[in-house]
N, C-alpha and C. Protein backbone atom coordinates (compact mmCIF):
# COMPACT_ATOMS: atom_id res chain seq x y z
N UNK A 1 0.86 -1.17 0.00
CA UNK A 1 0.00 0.00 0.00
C UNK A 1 0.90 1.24 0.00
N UNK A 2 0.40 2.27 -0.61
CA UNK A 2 1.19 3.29 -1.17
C UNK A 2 0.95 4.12 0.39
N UNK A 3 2.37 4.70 0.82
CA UNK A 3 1.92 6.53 1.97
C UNK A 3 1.05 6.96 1.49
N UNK A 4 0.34 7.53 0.46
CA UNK A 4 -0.87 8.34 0.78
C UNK A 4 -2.51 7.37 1.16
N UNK A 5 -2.40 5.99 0.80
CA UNK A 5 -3.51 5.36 0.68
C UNK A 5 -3.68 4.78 2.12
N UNK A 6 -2.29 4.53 2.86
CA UNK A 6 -1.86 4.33 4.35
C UNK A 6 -2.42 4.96 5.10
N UNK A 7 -2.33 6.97 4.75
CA UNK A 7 -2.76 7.69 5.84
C UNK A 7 -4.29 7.73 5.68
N UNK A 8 -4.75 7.69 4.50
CA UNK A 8 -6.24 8.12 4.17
C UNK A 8 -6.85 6.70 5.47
N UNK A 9 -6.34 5.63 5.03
CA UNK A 9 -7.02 4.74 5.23
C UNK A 9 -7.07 5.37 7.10
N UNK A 10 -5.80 5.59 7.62
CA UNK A 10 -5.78 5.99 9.21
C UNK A 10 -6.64 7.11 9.42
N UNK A 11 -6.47 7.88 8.60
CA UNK A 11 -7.62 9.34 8.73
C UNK A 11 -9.05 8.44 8.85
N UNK A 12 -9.68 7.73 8.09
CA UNK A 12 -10.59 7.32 8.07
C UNK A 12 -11.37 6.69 9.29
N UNK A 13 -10.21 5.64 9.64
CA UNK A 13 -10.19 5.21 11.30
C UNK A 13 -10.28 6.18 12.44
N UNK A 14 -9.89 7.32 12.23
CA UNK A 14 -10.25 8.60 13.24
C UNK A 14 -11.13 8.85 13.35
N UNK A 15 -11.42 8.88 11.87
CA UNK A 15 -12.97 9.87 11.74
C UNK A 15 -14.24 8.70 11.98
N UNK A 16 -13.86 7.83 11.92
CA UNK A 16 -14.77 6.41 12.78
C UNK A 16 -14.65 6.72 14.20
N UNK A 17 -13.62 6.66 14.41
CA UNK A 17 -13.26 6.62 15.84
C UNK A 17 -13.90 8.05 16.92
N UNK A 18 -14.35 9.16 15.92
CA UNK A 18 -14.82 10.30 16.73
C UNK A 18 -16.28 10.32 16.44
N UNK A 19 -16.89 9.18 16.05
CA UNK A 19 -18.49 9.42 15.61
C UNK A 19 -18.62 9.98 14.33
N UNK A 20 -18.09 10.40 13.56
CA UNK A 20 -18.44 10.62 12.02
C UNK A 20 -18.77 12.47 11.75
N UNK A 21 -17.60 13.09 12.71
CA UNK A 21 -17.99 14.73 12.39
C UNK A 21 -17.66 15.05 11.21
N UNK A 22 -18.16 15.91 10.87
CA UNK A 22 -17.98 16.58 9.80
C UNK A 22 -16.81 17.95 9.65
N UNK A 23 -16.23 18.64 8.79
CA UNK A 23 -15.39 19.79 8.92
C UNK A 23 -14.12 19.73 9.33
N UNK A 24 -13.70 18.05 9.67
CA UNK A 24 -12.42 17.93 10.76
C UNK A 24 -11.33 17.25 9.78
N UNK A 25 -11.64 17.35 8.20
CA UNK A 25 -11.07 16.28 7.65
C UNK A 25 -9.53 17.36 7.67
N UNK A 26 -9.18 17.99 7.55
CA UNK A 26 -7.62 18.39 7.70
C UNK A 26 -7.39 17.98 9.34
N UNK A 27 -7.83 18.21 10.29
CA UNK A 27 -7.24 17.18 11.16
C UNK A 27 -7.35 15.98 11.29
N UNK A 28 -7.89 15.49 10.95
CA UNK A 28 -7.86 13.60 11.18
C UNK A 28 -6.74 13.70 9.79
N UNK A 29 -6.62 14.23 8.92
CA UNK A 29 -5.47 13.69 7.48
C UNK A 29 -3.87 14.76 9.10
N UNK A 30 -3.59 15.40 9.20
CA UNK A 30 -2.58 15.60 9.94
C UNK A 30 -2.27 14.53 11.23
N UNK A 31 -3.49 14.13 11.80
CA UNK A 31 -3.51 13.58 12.44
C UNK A 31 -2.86 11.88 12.41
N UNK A 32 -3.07 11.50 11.13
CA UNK A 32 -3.18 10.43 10.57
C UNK A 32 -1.72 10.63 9.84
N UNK A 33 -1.19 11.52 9.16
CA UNK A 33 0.30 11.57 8.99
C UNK A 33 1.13 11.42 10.06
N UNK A 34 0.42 11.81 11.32
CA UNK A 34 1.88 11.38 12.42
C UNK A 34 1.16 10.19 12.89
N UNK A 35 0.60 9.28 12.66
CA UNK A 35 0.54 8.16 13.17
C UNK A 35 1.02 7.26 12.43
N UNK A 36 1.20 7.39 11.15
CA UNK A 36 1.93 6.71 9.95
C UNK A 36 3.46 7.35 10.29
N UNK A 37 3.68 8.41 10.08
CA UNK A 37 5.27 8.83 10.61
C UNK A 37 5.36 8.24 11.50
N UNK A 38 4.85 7.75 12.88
CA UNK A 38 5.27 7.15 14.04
C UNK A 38 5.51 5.72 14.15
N UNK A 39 4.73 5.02 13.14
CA UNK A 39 4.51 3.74 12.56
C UNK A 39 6.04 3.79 11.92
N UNK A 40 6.00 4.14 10.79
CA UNK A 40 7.40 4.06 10.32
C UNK A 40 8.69 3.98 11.20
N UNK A 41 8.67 4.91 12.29
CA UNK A 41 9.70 4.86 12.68
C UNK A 41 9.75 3.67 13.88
N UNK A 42 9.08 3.29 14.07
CA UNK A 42 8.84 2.24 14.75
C UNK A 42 9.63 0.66 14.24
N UNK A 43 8.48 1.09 12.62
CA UNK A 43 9.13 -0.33 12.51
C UNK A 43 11.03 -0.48 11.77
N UNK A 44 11.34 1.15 11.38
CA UNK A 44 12.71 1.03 11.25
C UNK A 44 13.46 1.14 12.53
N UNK A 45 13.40 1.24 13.44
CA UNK A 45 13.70 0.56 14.91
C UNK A 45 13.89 -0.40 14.98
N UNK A 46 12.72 -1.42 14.84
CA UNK A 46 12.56 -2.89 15.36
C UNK A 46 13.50 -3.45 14.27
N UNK A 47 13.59 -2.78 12.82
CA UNK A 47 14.81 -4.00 12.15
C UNK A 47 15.93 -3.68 12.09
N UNK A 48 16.40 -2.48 12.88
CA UNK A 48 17.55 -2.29 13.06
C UNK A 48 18.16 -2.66 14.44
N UNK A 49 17.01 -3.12 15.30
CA UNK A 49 17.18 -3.86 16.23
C UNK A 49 17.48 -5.24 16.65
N UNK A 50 17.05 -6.09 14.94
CA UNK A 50 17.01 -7.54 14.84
C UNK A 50 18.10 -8.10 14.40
N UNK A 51 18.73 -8.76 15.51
CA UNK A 51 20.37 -9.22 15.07
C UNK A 51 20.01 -10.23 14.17
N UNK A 52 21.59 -10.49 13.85
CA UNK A 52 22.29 -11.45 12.45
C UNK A 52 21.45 -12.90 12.79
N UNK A 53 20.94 -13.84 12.43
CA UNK A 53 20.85 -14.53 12.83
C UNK A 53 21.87 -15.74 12.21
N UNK A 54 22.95 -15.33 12.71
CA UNK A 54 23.70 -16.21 12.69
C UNK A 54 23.78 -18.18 13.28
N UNK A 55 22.71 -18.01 14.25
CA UNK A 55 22.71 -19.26 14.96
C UNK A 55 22.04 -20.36 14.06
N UNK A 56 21.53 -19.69 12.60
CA UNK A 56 20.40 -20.84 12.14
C UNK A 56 21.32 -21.35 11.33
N UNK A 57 21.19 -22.81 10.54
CA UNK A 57 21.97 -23.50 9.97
C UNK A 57 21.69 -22.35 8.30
N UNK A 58 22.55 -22.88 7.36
CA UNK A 58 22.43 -22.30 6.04
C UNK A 58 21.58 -23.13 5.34
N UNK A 59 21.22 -22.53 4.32
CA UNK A 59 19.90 -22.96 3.48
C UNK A 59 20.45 -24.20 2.90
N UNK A 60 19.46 -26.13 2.52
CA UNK A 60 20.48 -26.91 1.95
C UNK A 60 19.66 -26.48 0.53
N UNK A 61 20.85 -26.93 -0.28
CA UNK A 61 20.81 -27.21 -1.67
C UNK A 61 19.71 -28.70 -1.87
N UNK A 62 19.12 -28.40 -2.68
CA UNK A 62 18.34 -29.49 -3.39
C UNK A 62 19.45 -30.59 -4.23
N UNK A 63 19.02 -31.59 -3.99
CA UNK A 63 20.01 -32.42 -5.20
C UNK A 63 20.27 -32.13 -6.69
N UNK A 64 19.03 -31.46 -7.14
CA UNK A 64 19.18 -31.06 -8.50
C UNK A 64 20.22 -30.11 -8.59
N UNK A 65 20.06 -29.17 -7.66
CA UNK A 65 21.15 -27.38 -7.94
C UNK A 65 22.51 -28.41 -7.70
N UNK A 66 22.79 -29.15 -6.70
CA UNK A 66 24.07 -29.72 -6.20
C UNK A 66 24.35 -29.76 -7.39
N UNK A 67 23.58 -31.44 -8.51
CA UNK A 67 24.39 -31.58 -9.16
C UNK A 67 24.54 -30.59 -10.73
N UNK A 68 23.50 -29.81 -10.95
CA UNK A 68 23.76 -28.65 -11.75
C UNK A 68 25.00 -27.94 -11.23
N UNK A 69 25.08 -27.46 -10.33
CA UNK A 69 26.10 -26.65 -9.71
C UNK A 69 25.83 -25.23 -9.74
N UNK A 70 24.79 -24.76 -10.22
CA UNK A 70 23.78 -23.71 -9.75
C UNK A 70 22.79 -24.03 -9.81
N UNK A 71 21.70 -23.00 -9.86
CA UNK A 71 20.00 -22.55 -9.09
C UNK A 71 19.87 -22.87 -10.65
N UNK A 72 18.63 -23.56 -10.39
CA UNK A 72 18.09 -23.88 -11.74
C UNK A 72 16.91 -22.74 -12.33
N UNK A 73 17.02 -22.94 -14.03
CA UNK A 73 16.57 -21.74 -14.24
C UNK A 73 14.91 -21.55 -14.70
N UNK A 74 14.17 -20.70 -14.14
CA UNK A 74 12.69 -21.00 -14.64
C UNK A 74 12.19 -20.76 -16.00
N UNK A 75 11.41 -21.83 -16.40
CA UNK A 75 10.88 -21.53 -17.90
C UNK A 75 9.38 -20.75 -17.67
N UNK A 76 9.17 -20.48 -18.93
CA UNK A 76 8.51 -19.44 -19.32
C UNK A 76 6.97 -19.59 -19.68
C-alpha cells in the first residue's frame, strides 16, 4: 500500500473513531500523517534492532542445484 492510501485509510479510522464529524477532515489527514510517521519509525527501529541470525543453519541445496552446480533456471 502506497503513503498516501496508508494515511487516508488511518484518517478514516479517526474519523470512525470520533463518531463521524464533519469539517475535521484536515485534522484527522494531519492527524493520521503522524501516526503513519510514528509507525514508520517504529518499525525502522525494530529492524535495526534484529540481530544477524547467525545461529540458524544455512539454506540446503536441493540435489538437483548440487548436481547442476547452480540454481536452476525457470521456464517461461
Amino acid at each position: 500500500m502506497h503513503h498516501e492510501d496508508e494515511v487516508r485509510l488511518i484518517a478514516y479510522q479517526i474519523w470512525e473513531e470520533q463518531c463521524y464529524p464533519e469539517g475535521r477532515e484536515l485534522e484527522h489527514w494531519f492527524k493520521a500523517e503522524a501516526v503513519w510517521q510514528e509507525r514508520q519509525g517504529q518499525i525502522q527501529h525494530i529492524a535495526k534492532d534484529q540481530p544477524s541470525r547467525t545461529d540458524l543453519p544455512a539454506p540446503r541445496l536441493t540435489r538437483a542445484r548440487k548436481q547442476a552446480g547452480a540454481a536452476p533456471r525457470r521456464s517461461r
